[in-house]
Protein backbone atom coordinates (compact mmCIF):
# COMPACT_ATOMS: atom_id res chain seq x y z
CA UNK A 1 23.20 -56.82 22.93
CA UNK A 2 22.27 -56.63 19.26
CA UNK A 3 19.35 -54.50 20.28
CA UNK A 4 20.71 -52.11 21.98
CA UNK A 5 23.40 -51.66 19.34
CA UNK A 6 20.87 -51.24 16.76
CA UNK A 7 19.07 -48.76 18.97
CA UNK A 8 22.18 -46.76 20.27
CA UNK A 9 22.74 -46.60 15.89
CA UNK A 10 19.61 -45.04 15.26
CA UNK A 11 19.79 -42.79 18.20
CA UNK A 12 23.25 -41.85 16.50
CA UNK A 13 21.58 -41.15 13.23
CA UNK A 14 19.09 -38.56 14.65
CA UNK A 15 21.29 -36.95 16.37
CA UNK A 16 23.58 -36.01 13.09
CA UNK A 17 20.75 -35.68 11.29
CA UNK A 18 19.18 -32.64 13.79
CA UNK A 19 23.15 -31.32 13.35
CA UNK A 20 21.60 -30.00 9.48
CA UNK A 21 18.44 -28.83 10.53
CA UNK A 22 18.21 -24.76 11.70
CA UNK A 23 17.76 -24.28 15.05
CA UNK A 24 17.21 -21.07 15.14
CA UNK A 25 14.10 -18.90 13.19
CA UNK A 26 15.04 -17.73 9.81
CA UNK A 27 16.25 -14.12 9.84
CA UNK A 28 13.73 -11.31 9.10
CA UNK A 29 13.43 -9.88 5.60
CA UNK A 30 16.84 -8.16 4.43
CA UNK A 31 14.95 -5.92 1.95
CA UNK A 32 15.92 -2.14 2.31
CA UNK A 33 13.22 0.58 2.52
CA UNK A 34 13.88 3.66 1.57
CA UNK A 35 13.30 6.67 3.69
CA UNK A 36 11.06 8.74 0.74
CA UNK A 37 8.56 6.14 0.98
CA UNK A 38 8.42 6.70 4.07
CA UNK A 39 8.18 10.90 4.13
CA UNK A 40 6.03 11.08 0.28
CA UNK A 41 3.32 8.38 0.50
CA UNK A 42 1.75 9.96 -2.47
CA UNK A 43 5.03 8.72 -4.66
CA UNK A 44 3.28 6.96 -8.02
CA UNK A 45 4.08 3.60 -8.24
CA UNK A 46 4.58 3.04 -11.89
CA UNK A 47 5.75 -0.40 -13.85
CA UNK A 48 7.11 -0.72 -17.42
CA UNK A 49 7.29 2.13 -19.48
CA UNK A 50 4.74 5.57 -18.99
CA UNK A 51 4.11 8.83 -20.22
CA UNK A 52 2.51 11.96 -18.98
CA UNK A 53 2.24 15.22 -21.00
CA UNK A 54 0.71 17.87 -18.04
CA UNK A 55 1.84 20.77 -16.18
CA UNK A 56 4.33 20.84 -13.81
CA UNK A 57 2.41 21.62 -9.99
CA UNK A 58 4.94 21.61 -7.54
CA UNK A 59 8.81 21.03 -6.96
CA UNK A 60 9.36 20.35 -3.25
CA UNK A 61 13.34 20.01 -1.96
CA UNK A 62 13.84 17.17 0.00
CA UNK A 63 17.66 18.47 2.14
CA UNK A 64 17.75 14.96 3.69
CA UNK A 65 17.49 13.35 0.32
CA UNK A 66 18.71 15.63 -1.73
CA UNK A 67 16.07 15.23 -4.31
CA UNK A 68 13.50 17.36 -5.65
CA UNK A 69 9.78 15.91 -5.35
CA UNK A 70 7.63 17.00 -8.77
CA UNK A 71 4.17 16.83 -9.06
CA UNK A 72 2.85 16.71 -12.91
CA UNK A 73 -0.81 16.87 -13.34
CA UNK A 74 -1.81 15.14 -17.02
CA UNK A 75 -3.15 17.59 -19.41
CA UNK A 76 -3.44 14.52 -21.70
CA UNK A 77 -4.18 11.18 -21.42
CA UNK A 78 -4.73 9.92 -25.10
CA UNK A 79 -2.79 6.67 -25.91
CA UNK A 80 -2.51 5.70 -22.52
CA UNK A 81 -0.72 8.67 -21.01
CA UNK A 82 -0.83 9.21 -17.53
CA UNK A 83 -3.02 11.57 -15.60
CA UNK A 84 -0.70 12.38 -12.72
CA UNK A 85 2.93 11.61 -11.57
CA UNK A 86 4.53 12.30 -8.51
CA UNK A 87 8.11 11.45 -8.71
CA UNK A 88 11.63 12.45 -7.17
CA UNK A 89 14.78 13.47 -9.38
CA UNK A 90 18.06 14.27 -8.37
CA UNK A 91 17.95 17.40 -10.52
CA UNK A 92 16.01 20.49 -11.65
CA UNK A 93 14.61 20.07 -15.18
CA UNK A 94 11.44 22.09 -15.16
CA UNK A 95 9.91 25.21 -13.24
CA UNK A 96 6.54 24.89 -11.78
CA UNK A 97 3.70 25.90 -14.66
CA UNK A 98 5.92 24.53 -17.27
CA UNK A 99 3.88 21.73 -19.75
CA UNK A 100 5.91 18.91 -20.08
CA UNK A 101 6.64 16.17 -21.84
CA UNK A 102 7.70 13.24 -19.49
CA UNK A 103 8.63 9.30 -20.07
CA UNK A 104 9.55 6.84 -17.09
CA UNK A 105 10.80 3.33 -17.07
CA UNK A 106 9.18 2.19 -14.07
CA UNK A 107 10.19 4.49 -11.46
CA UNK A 108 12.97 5.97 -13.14
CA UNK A 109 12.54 8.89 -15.27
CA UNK A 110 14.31 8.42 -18.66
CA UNK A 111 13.45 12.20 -20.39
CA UNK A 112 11.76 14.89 -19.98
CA UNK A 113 11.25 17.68 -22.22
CA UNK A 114 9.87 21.26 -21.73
CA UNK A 115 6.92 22.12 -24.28
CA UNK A 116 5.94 25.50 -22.89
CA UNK A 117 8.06 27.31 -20.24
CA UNK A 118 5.50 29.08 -18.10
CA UNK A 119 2.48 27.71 -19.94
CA UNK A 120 0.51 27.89 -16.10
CA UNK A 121 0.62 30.60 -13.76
CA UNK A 122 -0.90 31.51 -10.60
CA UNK A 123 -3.92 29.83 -11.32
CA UNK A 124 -4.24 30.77 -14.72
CA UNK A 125 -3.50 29.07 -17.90
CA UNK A 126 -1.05 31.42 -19.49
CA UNK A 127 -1.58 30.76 -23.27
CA UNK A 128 -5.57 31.16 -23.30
CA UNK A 129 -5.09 35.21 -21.29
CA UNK A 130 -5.93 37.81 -24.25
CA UNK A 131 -2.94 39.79 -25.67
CA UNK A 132 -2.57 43.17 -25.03
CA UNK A 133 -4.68 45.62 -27.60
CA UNK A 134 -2.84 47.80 -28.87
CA UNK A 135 -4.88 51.66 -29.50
CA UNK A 136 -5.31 53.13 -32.81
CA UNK A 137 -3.62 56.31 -33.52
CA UNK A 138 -5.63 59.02 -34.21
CA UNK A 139 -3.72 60.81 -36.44
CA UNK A 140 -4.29 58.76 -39.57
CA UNK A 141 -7.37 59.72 -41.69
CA UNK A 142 -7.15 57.37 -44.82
CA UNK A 143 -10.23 55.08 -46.25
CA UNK A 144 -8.37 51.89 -45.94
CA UNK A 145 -8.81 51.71 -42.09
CA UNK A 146 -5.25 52.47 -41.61
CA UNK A 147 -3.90 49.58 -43.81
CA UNK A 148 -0.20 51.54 -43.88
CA UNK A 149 1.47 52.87 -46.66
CA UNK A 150 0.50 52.65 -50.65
CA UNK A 151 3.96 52.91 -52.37
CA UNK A 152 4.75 50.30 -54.07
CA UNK A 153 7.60 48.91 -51.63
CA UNK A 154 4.92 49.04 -48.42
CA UNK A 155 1.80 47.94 -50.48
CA UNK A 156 -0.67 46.37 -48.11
CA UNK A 157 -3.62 44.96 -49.41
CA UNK A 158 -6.98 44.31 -47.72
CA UNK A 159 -8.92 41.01 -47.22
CA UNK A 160 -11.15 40.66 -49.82
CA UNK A 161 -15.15 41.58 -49.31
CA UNK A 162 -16.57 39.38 -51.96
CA UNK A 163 -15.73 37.04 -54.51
CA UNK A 164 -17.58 35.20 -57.52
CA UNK A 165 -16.59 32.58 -60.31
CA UNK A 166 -18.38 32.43 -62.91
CA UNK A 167 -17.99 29.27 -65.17
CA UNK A 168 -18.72 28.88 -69.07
């Protein structure tokens, strides 16, 4: 009778002891993914704090979102600057051609500041196109290849053609 007392005990034991243990799998990973992951695999995955100084590509609107997608191609990548971004921001803070000035903290932009509004155009890098040259008049006939006016209030002088120093 002992016996089975001591069996019928441990039996007793187990059984509260499978009452802790989960019976069922663990549930599935609660982590949330986001939906522009999903739509913009091209999104830069950044860590810590980055730069990029570039020109501003493109700015997509995402309506589901309700962000704007940029795309910054580094002009720059001294110092450890980066040579492309593509990020989203809730806002407009650049037009597409603008050079930028850009700093993240991981994923999140912190500032970004427009060096050159315009600075890239259709293909064309704005600031290296030739100004406009402007035509001579013909109606001025003085020796000073049209230097202006010699009165004393519009005196204009000319670059000089030579120059020596002579030292004792």
């Amino acid at each position: 009778m002992k016996r089975i007392l001591t069996y019928l005990g441990v039996a007793l034991l187990f059984l509260f002891a499978q009452g802790c243990a989960p019976k069922s799998p663990p549930p599935a990973s609660t982590l949330k993914t986001y939906d522009n992951e999903k739509t913009n695999p091209k999104l830069s995955k950044l860590v810590g704090k980055n730069y990029v100084k570039g020109i501003v590509r493109t700015i997509n609107h995402d309506p589901i979102a309700q962000t704007w997608n940029y795309e910054i191609d580094g002009i720059e990548t001294t110092n450890g600057k980066l040579s492309y971004v593509n990020f989203n921001h809730k806002t407009i803070l650049a037009n597409e051609g603008d050079l930028v000035y850009a700093s993240f903290d991981g994923m999140r932009l912190t500032e970004m500041f427009v060096i050159k509004e315009g600075f890239y155009k259709g293909g064309k890098n704005a600031s290296t196109t030739p100004p406009p040259v402007k035509k001579k008049s013909a109606g001025k006939s003085s020796d000073d290849g049209g230097a202006g006016k010699r009165d004393k209030a519009h005196q204009v002088l000319g670059v000089p053609q030579e120059e020596s120093i002579k030292l004792n």
